[in-house]
Protein backbone atom coordinates (compact mmCIF):
# COMPACT_ATOMS: atom_id res chain seq x y z
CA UNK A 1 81.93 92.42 120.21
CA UNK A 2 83.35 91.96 116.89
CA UNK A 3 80.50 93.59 114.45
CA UNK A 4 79.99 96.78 114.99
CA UNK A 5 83.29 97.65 114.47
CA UNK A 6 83.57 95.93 110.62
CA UNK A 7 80.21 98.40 110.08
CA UNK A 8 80.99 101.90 108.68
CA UNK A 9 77.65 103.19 110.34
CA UNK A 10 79.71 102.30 114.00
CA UNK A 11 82.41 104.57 112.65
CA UNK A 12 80.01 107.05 111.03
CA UNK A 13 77.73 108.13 113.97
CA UNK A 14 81.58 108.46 116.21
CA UNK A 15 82.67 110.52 113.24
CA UNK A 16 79.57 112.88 112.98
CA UNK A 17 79.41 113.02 117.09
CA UNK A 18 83.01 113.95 117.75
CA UNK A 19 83.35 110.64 119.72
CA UNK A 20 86.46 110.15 118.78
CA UNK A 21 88.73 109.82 121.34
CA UNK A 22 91.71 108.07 119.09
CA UNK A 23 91.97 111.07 116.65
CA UNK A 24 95.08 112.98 117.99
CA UNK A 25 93.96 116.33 116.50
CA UNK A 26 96.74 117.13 114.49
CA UNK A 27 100.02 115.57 113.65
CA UNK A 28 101.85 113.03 116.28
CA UNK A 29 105.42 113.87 117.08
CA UNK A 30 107.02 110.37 116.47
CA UNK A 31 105.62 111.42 112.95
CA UNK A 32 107.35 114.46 112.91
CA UNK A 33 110.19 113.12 114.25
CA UNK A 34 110.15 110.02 110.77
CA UNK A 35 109.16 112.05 108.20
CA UNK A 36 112.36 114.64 109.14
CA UNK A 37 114.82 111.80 108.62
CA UNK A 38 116.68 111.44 104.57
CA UNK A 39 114.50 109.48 102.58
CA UNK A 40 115.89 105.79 101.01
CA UNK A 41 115.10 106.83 97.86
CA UNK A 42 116.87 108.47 95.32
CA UNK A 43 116.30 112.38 95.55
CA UNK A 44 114.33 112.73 92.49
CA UNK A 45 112.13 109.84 92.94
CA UNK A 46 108.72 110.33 94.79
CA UNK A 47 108.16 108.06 97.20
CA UNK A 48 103.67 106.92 97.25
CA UNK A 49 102.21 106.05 100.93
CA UNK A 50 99.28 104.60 101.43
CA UNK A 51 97.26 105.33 105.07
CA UNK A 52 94.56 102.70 105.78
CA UNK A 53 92.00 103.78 108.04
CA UNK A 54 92.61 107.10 107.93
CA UNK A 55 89.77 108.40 109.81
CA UNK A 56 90.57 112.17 109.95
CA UNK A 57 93.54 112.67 108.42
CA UNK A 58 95.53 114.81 110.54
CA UNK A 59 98.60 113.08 108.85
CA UNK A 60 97.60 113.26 104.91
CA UNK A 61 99.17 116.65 104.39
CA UNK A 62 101.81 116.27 106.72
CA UNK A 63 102.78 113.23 103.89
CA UNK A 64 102.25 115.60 101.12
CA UNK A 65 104.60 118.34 102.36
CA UNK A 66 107.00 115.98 103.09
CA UNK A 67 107.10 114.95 99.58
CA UNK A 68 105.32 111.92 99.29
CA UNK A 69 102.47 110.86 96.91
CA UNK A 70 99.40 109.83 99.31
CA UNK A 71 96.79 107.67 98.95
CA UNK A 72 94.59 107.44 101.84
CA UNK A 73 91.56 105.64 102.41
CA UNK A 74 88.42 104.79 105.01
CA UNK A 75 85.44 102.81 104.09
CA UNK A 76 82.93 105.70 106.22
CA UNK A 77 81.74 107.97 104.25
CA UNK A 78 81.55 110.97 107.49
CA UNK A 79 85.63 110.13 108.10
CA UNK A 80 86.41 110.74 104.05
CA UNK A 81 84.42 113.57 104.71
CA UNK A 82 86.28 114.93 107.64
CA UNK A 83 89.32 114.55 105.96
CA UNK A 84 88.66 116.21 103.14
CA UNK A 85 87.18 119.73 104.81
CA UNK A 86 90.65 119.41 106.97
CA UNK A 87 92.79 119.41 103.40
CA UNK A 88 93.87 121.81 100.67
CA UNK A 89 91.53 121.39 97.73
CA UNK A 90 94.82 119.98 95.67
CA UNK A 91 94.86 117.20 98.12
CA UNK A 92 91.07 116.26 98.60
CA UNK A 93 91.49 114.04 95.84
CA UNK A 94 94.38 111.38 98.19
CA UNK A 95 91.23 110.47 100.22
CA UNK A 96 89.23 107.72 98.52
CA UNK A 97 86.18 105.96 100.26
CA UNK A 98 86.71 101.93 100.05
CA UNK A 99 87.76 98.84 101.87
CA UNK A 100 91.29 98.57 101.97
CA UNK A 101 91.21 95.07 102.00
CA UNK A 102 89.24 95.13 98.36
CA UNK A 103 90.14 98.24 97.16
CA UNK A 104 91.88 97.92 93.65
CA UNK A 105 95.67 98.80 94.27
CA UNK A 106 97.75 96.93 92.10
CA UNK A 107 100.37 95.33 93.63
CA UNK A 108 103.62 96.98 95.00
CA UNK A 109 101.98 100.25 94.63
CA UNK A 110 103.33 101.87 97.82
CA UNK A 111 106.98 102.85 99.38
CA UNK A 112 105.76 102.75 102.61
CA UNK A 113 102.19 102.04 104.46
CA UNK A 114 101.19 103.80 107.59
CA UNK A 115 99.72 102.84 110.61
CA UNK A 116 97.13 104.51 113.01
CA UNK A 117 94.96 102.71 114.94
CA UNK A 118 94.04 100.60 112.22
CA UNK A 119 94.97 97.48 113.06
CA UNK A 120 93.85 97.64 116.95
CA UNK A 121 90.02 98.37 115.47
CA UNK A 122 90.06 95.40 113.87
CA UNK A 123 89.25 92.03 115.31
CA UNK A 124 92.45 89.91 115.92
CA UNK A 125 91.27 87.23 113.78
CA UNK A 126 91.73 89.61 110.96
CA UNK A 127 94.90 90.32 111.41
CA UNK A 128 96.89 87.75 109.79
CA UNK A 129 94.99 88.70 106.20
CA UNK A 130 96.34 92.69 107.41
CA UNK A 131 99.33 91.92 107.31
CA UNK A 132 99.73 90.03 104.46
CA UNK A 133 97.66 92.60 102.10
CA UNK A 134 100.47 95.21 103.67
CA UNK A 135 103.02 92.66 102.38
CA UNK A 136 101.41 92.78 98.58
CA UNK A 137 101.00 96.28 98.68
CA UNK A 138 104.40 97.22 99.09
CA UNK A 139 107.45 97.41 96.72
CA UNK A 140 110.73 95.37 97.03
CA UNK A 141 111.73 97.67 99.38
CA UNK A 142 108.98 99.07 101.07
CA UNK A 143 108.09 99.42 105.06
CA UNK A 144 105.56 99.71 107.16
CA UNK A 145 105.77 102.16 109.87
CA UNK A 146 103.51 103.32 112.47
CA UNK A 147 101.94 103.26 116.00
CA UNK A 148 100.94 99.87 117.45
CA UNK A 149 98.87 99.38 120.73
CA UNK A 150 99.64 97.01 122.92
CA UNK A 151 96.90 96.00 125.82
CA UNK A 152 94.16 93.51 126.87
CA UNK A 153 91.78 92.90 124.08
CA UNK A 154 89.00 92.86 126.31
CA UNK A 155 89.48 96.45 127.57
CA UNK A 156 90.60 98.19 124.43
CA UNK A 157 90.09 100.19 122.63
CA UNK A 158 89.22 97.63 120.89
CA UNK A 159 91.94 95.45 120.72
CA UNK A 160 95.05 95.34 121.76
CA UNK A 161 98.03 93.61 121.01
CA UNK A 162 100.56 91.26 123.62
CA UNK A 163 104.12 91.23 123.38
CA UNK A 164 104.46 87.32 121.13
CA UNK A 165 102.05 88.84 118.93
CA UNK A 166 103.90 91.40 116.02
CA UNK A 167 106.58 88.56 115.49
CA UNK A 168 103.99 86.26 114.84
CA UNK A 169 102.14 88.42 112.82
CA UNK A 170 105.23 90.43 110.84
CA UNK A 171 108.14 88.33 111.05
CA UNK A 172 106.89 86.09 107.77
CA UNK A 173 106.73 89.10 105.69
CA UNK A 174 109.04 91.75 106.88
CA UNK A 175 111.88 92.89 109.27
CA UNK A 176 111.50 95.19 112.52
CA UNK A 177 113.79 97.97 112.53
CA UNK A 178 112.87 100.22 115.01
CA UNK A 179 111.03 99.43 118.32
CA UNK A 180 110.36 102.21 120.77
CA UNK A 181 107.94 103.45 123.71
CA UNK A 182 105.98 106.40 122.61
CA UNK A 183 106.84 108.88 125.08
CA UNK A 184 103.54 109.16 127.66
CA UNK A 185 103.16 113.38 127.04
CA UNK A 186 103.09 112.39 123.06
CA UNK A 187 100.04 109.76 124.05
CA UNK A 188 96.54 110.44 123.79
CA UNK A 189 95.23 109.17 127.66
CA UNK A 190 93.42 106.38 125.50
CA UNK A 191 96.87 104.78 124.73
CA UNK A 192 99.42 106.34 127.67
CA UNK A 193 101.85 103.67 128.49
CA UNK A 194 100.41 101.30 125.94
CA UNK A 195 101.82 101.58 121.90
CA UNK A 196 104.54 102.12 120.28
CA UNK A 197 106.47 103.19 117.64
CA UNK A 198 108.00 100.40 114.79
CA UNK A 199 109.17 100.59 111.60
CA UNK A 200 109.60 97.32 109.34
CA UNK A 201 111.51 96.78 106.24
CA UNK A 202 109.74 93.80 103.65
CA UNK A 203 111.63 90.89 103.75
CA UNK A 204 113.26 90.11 100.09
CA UNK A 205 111.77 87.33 98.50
């Protein structure tokens, strides 16, 4: 069960098809809602996300207007591809095609990291070396922040996680502070009832 999905051809043919029943279609409100709030930086510093996974990239310019520096990435070639025709030619260039868990950020690079069904496509085993490649990627004070499913990992899609599992996974390298139900009318039906929004602080060394 575990292959296909570490195989950028899976992701490529869902891409090219339109099967892609995780890609909101635009921006997601909980978004909206975190990248209206003041910034913890100073106002003339610009604060760099990176977006793993980022499949389509509904969210890239969303980032960029909001006056972050983004770097987002996807190891198929037909998702890099979708996000680019969806951006401004200035921002075609924040999409890079590459294995997040290789590619050659140096370390701390990033304020903040967001997530989007990124973590549930990958096999639970893998998570533990996720999280800790977040961890490195991220300044002093950077966060993590994003939507996390939570569901049986045999019914998907693919794999969800249970309610012991984000301590277990985040607690070592950072601090939850925010925890909350995404509201069922913001869901896609593929995840009503089931994720959630969190934000998490790294821990201080």
């Amino acid at each position: 069960m575990t292959a296909p999905f570490t195989d950028p051809d899976f992701w490529n043919v869902r891409y090219r098809s339109g099967r892609t029943p995780w890609d909101q279609g635009g921006v997601p409100p909980a978004l909206e809602r975190y990248l209206s709030r003041p910034k913890s930086q100073p106002p003339t510093a610009v604060p760099s996300v990176l977006i793993p996974g980022c499949g389509s990239g509904h969210e890239i310019a969303a980032f960029a207007w909001a006056g972050y520096r983004v770097t987002a990435i996807d190891f198929s070639p037909a998702a890099v591809a979708l996000a680019r025709a969806h951006l401004p030619p200035k921002l075609g260039g924040c999409v890079i095609e590459g294995d997040f868990f290789t590619a050659a950020f140096a370390a701390a690079s990033f304020d903040l990291i967001y997530e989007r069904t990124f973590l549930c496509a990958l096999a639970p085993e893998m998570w533990p070396t996720v999280t800790k490649r977040l961890a490195g990627l991220l300044a002093s004070d950077g966060a993590v922040a994003g939507f996390y499913f939570f569901g049986d990992k045999e019914e998907g899609p693919p794999f969800g996680l249970d309610a012991a599992e984000p301590a277990a996974l985040f607690d070592p390298h950072f601090e939850l502070c925010r925890d909350e139900p995404v509201p069922g009318g913001e869901s896609l039906p593929l995840f009503v009832g089931r994720e959630r929004w969190q934000e998490r602080r790294k821990r201080a060394k």
